[in-house]
C-alpha atoms as a PDB file:
ATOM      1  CA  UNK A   1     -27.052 -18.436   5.615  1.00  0.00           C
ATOM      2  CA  UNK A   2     -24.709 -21.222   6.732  1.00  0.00           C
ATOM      3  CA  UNK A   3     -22.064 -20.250   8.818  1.00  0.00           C
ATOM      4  CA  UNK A   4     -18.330 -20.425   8.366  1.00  0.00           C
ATOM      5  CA  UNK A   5     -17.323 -24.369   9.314  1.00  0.00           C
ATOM      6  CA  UNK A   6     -14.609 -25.570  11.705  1.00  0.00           C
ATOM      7  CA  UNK A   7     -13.717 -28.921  13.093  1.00  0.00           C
ATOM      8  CA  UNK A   8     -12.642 -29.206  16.868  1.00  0.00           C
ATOM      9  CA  UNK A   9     -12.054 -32.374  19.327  1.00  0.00           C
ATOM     10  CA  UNK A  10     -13.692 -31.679  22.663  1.00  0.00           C
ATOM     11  CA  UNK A  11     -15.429 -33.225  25.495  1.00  0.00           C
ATOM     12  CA  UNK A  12     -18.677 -32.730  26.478  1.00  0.00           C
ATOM     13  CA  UNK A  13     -19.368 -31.349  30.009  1.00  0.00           C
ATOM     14  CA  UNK A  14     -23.051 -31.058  29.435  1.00  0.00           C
ATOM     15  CA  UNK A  15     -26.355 -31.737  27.486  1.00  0.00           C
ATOM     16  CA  UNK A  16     -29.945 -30.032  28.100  1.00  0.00           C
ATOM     17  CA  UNK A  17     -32.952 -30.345  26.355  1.00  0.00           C
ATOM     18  CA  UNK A  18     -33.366 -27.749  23.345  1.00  0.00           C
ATOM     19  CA  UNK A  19     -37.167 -27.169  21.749  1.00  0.00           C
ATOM     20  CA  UNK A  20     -38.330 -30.101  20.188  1.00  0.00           C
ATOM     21  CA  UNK A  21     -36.123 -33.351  19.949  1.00  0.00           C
ATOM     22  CA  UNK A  22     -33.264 -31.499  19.970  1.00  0.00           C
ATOM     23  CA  UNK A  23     -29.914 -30.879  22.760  1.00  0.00           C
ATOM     24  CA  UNK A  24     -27.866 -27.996  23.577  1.00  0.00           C
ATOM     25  CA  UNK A  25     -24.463 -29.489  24.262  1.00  0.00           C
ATOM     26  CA  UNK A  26     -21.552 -27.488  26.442  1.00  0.00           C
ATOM     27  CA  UNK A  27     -18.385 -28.844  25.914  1.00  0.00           C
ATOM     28  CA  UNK A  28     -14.768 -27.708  26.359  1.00  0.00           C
ATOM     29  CA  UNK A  29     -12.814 -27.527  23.142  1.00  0.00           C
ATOM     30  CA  UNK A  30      -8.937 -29.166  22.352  1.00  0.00           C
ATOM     31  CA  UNK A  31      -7.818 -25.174  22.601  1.00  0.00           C
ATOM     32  CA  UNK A  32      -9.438 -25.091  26.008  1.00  0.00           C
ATOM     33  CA  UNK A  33     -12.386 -22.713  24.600  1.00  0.00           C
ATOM     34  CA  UNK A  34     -15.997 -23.385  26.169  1.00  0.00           C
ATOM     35  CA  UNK A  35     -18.066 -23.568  23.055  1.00  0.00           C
ATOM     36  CA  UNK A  36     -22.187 -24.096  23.348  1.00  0.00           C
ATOM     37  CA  UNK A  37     -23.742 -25.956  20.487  1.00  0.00           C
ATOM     38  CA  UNK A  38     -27.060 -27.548  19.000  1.00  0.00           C
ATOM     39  CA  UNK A  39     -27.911 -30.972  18.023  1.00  0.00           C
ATOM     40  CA  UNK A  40     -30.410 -31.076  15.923  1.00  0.00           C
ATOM     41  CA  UNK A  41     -32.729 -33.716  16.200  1.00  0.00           C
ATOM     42  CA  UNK A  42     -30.445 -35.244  18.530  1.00  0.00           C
ATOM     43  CA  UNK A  43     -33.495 -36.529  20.979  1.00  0.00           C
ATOM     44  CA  UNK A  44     -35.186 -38.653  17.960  1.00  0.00           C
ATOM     45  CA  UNK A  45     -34.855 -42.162  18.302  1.00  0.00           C
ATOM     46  CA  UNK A  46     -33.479 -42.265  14.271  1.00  0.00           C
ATOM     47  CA  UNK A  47     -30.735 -39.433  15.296  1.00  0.00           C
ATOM     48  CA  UNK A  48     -27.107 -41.174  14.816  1.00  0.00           C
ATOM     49  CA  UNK A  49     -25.688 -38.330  16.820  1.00  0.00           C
ATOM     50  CA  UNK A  50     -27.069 -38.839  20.253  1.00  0.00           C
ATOM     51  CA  UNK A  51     -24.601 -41.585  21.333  1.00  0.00           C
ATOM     52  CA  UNK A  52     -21.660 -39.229  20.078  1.00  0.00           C
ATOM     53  CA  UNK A  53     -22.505 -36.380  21.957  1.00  0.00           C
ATOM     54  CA  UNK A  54     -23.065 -37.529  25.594  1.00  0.00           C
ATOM     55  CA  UNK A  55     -21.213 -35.734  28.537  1.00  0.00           C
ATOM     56  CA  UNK A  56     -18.079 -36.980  29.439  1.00  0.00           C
ATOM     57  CA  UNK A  57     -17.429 -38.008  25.857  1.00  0.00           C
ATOM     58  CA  UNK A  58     -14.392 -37.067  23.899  1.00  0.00           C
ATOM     59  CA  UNK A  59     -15.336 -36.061  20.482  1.00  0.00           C
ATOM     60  CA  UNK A  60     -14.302 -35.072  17.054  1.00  0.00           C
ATOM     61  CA  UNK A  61     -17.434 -32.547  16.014  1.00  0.00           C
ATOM     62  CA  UNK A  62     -17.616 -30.378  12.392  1.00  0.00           C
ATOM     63  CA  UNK A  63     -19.809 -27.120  13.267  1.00  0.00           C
ATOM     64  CA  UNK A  64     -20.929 -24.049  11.741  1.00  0.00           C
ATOM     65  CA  UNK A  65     -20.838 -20.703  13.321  1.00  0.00           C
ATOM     66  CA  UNK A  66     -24.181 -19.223  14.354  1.00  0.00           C
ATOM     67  CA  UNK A  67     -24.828 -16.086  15.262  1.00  0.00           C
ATOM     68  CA  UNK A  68     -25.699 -16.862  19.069  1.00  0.00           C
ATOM     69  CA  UNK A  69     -24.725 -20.570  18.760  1.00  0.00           C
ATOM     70  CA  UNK A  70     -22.894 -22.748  17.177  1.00  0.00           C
ATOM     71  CA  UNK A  71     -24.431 -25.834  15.230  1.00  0.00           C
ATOM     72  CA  UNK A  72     -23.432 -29.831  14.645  1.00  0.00           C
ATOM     73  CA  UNK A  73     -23.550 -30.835  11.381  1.00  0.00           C
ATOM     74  CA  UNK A  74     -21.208 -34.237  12.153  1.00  0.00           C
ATOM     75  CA  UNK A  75     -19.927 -35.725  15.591  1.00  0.00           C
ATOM     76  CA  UNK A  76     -17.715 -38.888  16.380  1.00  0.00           C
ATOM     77  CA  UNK A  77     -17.306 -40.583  19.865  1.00  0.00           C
ATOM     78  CA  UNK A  78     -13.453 -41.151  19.912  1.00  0.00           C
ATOM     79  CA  UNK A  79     -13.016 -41.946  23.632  1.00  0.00           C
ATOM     80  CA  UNK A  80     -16.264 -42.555  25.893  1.00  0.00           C
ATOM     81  CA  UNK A  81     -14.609 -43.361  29.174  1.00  0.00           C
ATOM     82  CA  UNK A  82     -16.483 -46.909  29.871  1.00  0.00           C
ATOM     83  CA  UNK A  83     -14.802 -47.243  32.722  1.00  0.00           C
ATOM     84  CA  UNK A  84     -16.250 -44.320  34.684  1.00  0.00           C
ATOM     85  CA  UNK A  85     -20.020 -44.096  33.148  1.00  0.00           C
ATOM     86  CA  UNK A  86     -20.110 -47.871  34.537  1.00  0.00           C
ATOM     87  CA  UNK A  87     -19.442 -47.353  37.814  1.00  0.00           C
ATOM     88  CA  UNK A  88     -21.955 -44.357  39.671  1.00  0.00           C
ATOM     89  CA  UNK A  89     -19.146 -43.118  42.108  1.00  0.00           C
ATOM     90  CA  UNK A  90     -16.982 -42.344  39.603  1.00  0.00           C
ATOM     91  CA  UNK A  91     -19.233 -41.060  37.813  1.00  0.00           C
ATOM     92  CA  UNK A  92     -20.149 -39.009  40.221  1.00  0.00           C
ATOM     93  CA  UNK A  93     -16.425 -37.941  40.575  1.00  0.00           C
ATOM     94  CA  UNK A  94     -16.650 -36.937  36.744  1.00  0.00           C
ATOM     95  CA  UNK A  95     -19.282 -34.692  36.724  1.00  0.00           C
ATOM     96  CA  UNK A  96     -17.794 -32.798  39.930  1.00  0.00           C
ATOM     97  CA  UNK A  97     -15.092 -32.433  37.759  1.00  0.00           C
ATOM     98  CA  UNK A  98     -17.030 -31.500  34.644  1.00  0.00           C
ATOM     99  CA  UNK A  99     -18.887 -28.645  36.499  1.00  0.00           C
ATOM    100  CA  UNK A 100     -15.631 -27.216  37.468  1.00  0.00           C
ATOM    101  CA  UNK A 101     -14.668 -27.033  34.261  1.00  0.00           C
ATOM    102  CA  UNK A 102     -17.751 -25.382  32.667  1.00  0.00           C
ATOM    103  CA  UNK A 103     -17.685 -23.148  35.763  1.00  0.00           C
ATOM    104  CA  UNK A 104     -13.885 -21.701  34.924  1.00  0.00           C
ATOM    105  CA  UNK A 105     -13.832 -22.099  31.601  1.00  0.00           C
ATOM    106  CA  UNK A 106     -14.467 -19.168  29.430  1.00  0.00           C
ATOM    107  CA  UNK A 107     -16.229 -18.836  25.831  1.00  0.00           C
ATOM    108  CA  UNK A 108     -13.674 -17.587  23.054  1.00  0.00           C
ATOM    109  CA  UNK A 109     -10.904 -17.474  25.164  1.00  0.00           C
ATOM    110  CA  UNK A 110      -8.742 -21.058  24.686  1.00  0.00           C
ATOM    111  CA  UNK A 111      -6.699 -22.688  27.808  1.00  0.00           C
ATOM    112  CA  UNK A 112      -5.154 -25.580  25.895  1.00  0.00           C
ATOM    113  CA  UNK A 113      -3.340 -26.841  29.549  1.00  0.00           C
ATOM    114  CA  UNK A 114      -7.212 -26.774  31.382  1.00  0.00           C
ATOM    115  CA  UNK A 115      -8.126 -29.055  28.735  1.00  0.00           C
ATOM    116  CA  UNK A 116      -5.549 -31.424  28.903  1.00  0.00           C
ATOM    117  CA  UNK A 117      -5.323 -31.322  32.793  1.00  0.00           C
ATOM    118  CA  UNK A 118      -9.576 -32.275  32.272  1.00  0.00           C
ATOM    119  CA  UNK A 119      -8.753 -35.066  29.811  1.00  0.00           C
ATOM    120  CA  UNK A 120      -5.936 -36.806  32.347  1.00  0.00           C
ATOM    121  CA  UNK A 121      -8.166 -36.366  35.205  1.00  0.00           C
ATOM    122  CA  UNK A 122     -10.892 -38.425  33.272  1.00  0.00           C
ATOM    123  CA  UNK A 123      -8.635 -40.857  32.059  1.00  0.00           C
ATOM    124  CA  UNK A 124      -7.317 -41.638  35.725  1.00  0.00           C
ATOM    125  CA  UNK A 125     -10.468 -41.950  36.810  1.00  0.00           C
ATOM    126  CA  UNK A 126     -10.911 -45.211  35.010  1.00  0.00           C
ATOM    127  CA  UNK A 127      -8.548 -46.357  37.288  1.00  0.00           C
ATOM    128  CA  UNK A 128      -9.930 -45.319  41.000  1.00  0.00           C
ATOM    129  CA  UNK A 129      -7.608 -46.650  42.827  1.00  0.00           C
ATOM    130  CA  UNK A 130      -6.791 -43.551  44.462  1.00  0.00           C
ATOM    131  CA  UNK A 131      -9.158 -41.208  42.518  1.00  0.00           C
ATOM    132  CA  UNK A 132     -10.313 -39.220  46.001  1.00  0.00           C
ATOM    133  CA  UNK A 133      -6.389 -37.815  45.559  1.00  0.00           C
ATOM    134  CA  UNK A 134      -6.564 -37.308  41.901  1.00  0.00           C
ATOM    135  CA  UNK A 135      -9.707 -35.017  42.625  1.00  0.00           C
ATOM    136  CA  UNK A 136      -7.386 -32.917  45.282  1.00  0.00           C
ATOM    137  CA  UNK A 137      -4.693 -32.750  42.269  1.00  0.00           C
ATOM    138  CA  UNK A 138      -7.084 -31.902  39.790  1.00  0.00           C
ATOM    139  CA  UNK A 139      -8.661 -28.777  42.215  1.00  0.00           C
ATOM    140  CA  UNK A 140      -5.037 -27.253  43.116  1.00  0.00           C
ATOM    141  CA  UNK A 141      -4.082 -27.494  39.027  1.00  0.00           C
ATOM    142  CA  UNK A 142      -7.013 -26.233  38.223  1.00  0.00           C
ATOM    143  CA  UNK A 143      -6.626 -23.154  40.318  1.00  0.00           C
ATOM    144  CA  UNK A 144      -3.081 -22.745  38.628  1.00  0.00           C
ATOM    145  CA  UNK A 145      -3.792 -23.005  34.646  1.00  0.00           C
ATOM    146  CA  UNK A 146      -6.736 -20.201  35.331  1.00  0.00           C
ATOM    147  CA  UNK A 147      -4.760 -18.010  37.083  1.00  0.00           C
ATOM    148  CA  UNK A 148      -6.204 -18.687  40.713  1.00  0.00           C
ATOM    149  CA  UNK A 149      -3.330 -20.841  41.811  1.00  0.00           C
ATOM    150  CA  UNK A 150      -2.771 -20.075  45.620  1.00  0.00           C
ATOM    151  CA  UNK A 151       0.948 -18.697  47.059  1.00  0.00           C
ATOM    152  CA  UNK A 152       2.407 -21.775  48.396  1.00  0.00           C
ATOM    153  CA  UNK A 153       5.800 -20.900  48.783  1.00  0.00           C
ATOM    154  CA  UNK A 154       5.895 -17.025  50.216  1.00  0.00           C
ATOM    155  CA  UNK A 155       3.514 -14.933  52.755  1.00  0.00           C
ATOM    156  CA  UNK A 156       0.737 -13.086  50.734  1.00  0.00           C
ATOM    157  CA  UNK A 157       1.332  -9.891  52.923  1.00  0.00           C
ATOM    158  CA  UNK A 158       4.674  -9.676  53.583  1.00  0.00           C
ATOM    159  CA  UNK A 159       6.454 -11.619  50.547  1.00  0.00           C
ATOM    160  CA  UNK A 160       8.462 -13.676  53.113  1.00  0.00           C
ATOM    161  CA  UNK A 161       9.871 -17.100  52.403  1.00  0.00           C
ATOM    162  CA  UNK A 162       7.178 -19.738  54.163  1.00  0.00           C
ATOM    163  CA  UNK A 163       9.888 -21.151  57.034  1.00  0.00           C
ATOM    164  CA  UNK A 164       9.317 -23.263  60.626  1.00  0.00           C
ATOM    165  CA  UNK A 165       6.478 -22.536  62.623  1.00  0.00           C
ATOM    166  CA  UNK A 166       2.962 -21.313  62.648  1.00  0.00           C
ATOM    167  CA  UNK A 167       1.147 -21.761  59.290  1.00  0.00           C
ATOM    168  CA  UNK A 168      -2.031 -20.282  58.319  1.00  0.00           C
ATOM    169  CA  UNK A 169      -3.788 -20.234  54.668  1.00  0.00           C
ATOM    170  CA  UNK A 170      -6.119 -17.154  54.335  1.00  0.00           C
ATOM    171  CA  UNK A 171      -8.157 -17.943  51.466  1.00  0.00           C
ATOM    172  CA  UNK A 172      -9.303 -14.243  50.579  1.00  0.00           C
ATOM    173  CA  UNK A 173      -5.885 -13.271  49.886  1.00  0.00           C
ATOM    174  CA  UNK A 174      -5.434 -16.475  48.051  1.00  0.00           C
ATOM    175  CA  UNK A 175      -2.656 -18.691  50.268  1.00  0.00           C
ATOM    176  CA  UNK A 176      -0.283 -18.628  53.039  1.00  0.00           C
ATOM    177  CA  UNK A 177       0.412 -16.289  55.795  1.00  0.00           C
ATOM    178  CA  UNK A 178       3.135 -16.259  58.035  1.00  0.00           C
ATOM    179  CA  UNK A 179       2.620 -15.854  61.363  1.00  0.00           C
ATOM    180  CA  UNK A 180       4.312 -12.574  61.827  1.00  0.00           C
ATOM    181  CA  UNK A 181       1.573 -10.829  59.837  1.00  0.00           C
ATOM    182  CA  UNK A 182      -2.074 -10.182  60.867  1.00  0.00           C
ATOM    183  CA  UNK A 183      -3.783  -9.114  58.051  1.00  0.00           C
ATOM    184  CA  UNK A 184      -7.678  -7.696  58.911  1.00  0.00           C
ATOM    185  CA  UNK A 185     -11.042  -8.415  57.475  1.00  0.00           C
ATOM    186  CA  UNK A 186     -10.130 -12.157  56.463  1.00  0.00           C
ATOM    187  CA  UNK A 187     -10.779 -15.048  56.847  1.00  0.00           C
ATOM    188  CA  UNK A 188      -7.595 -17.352  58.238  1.00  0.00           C
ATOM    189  CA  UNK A 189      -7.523 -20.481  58.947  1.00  0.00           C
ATOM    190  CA  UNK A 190      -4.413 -22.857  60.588  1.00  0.00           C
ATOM    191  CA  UNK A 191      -3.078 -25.094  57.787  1.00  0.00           C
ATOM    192  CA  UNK A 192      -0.688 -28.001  58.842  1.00  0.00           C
ATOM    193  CA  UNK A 193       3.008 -28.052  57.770  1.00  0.00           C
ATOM    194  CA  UNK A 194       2.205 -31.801  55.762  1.00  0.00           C
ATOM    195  CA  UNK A 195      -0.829 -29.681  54.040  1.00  0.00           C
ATOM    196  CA  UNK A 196       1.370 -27.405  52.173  1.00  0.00           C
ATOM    197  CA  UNK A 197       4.366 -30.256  51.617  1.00  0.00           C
ATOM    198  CA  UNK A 198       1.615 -32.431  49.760  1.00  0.00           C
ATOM    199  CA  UNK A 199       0.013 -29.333  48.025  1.00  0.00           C
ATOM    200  CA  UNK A 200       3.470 -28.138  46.898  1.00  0.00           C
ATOM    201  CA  UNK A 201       3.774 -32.057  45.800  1.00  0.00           C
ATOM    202  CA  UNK A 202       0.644 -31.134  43.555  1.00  0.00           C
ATOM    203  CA  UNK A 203       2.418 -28.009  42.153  1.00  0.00           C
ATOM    204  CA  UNK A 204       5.362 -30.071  41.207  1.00  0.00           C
ATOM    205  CA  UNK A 205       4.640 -33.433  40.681  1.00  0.00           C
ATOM    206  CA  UNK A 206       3.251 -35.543  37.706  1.00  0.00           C
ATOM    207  CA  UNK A 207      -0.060 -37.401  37.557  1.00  0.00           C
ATOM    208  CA  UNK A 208       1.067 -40.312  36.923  1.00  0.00           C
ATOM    209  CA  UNK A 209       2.571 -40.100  40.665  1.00  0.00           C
ATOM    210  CA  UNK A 210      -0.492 -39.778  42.430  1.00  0.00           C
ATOM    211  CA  UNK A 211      -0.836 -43.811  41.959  1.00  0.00           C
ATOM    212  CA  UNK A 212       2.027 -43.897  45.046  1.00  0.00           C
ATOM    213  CA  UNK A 213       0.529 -40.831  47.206  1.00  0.00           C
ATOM    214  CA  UNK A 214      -1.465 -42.269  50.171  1.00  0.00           C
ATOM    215  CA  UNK A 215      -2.836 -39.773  52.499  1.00  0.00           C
ATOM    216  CA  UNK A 216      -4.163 -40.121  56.113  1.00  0.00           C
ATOM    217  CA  UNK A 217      -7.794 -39.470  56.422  1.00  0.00           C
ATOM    218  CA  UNK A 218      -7.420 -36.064  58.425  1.00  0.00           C
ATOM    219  CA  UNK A 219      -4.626 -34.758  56.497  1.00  0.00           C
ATOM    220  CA  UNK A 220      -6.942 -36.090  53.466  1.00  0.00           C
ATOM    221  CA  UNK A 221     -10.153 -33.604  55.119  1.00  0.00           C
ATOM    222  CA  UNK A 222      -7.625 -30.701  55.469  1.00  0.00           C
ATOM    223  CA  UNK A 223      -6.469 -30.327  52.042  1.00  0.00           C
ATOM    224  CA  UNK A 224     -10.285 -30.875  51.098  1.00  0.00           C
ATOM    225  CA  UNK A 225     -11.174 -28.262  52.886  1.00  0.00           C
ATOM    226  CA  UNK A 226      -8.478 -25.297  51.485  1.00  0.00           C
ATOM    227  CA  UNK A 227      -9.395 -26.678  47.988  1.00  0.00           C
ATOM    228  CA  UNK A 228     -12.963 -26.808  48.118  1.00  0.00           C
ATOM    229  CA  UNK A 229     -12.672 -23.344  50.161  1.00  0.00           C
ATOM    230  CA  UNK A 230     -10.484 -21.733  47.292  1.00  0.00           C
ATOM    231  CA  UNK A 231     -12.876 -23.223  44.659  1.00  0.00           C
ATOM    232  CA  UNK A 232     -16.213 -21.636  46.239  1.00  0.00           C
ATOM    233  CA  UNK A 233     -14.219 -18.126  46.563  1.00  0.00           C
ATOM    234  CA  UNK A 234     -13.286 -17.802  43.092  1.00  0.00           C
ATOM    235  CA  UNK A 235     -16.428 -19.539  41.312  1.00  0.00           C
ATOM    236  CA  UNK A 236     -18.374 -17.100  44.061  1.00  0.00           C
ATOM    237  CA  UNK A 237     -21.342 -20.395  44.266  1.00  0.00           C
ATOM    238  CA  UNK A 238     -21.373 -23.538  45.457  1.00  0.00           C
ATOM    239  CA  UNK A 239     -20.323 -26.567  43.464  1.00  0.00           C
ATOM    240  CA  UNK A 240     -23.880 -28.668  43.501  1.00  0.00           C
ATOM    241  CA  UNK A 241     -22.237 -31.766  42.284  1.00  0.00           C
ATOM    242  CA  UNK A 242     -19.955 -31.872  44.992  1.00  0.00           C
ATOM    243  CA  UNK A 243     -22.822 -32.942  47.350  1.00  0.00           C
ATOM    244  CA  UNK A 244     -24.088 -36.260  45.038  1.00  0.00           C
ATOM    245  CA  UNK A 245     -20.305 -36.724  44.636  1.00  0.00           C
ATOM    246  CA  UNK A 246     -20.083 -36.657  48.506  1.00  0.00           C
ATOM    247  CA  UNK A 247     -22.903 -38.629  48.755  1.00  0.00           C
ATOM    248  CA  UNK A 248     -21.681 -41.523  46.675  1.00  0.00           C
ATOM    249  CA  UNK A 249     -18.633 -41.405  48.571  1.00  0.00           C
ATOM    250  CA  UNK A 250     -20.043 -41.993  51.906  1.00  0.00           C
ATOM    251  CA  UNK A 251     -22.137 -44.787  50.133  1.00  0.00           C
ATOM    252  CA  UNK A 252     -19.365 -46.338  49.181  1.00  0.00           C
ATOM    253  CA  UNK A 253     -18.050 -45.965  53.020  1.00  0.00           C
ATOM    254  CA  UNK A 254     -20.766 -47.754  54.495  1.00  0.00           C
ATOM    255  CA  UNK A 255     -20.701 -50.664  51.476  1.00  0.00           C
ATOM    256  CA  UNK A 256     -17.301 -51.330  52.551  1.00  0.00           C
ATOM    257  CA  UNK A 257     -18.065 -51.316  56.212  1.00  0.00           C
ATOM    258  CA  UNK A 258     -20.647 -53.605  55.922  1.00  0.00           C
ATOM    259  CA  UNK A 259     -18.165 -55.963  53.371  1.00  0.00           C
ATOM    260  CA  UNK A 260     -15.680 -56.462  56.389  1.00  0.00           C
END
């Protein structure tokens, strides 16, 4: 029995092989849904799907419900993000991103704002001019539209308004302390006064002001750190892609280096 039909835009986050010559796609829906699907016959050379359903690919797709999964009857490529799949870095940067996504995303429950903050993030990553900051934006944003975003603004024991002095970001309790309390059984680690400026920036700005936002390489490492930190405790794994994304970085490092 055919199930009930619907037509979505979404963009693929991943594809893995299915049975025989055919590919079980993950992708994250317009409404922000995660939503698992098969192509069937997707891995033949005569399929005319396969080239509209590869990750990082915005699609329009027609599927049928299926008891356990979904199935697509038709899919069209509608923005394939050239740009990135061209260049290996970021590429790299895109599937970090993508594997966030799948990992906070939820089946049946939409989050129209974590799909849109995915789709900006890909589209500025076209454009890498400063794309090592657009990851840091993406990481604190994507904290907030899941309901993880970190207190930036008030002490997590005490409810105090953050003022002069000692800062420290406990990442258990999920963001600042002030230095008048001394919670137990934490972890807490000093965070810089510039740190929580630029991450408050993050909270408040736009994209399309990251373009401006240059940030010194240590002050760069710090906010990496509370991010990555605050992404490990609430996915509760590591991120695997963030090491070939890491990787490529340094790559591109020592390519520069030697370029000078």
């Amino acid at each position: 029995m055919v199930g009930r039909l619907y037509k979505t835009e979404g963009i693929i986050l991943k594809s893995t092989s299915f049975g025989e010559g055919h590919l079980l796609i993950t992708l994250i829906a317009k409404n922000g849904a995660k939503v698992r699907a098969i192509v069937w016959g997707s891995r033949k050379l005569t399929s005319r799907k396969s080239g509209h359903v590869e990750p990082l690919t915005r699609v329009d797709l027609t599927l049928s419900q299926g008891r356990d999964l979904d199935t697509v009857n038709q899919a069209q490529a509608l923005e394939s993000f050239g740009p990135i799949k061209s260049n290996l870095q970021a590429t790299a940067k895109a599937i970090y991103l993508a594997e966030l996504v799948d990992g906070f995303a939820n089946e049946g429950n939409g989050n129209t704002p974590l799909y849109r903050l995915f789709l900006n993030a890909l589209r500025m990553l076209e454009y890498p001019s400063n794309s090592d900051v657009s990851i840091l934006y993406f990481q604190l944003n994507l904290l907030n539209v899941t309901g993880f975003m970190p207190e930036l603004y008030q002490c997590v024991e005490c409810r105090r308004q953050i003022s002069q002095g000692g800062h420290r970001f406990c990442i258990d309790l999920g963001g600042i302390v002030c230095d008048r309390c001394v919670p137990s059984d934490v972890r807490i680690s000093p965070i810089s006064l510039r740190a929580i400026k630029v991450l408050r920036f993050f909270d408040r700005g736009a994209v399309t002001t990251l373009t401006t936002l240059r940030l010194p390489a240590p002050l760069y490492q710090e906010l990496r750190s509370v991010l990555d930190g605050s992404i490990r405790y609430w996915l509760d794994r590591e991120v695997r892609s963030r090491e070939f994304m890491d990787h490529m970085e340094r790559q591109a490092a020592d390519e520069a280096r030697l370029r000078v």
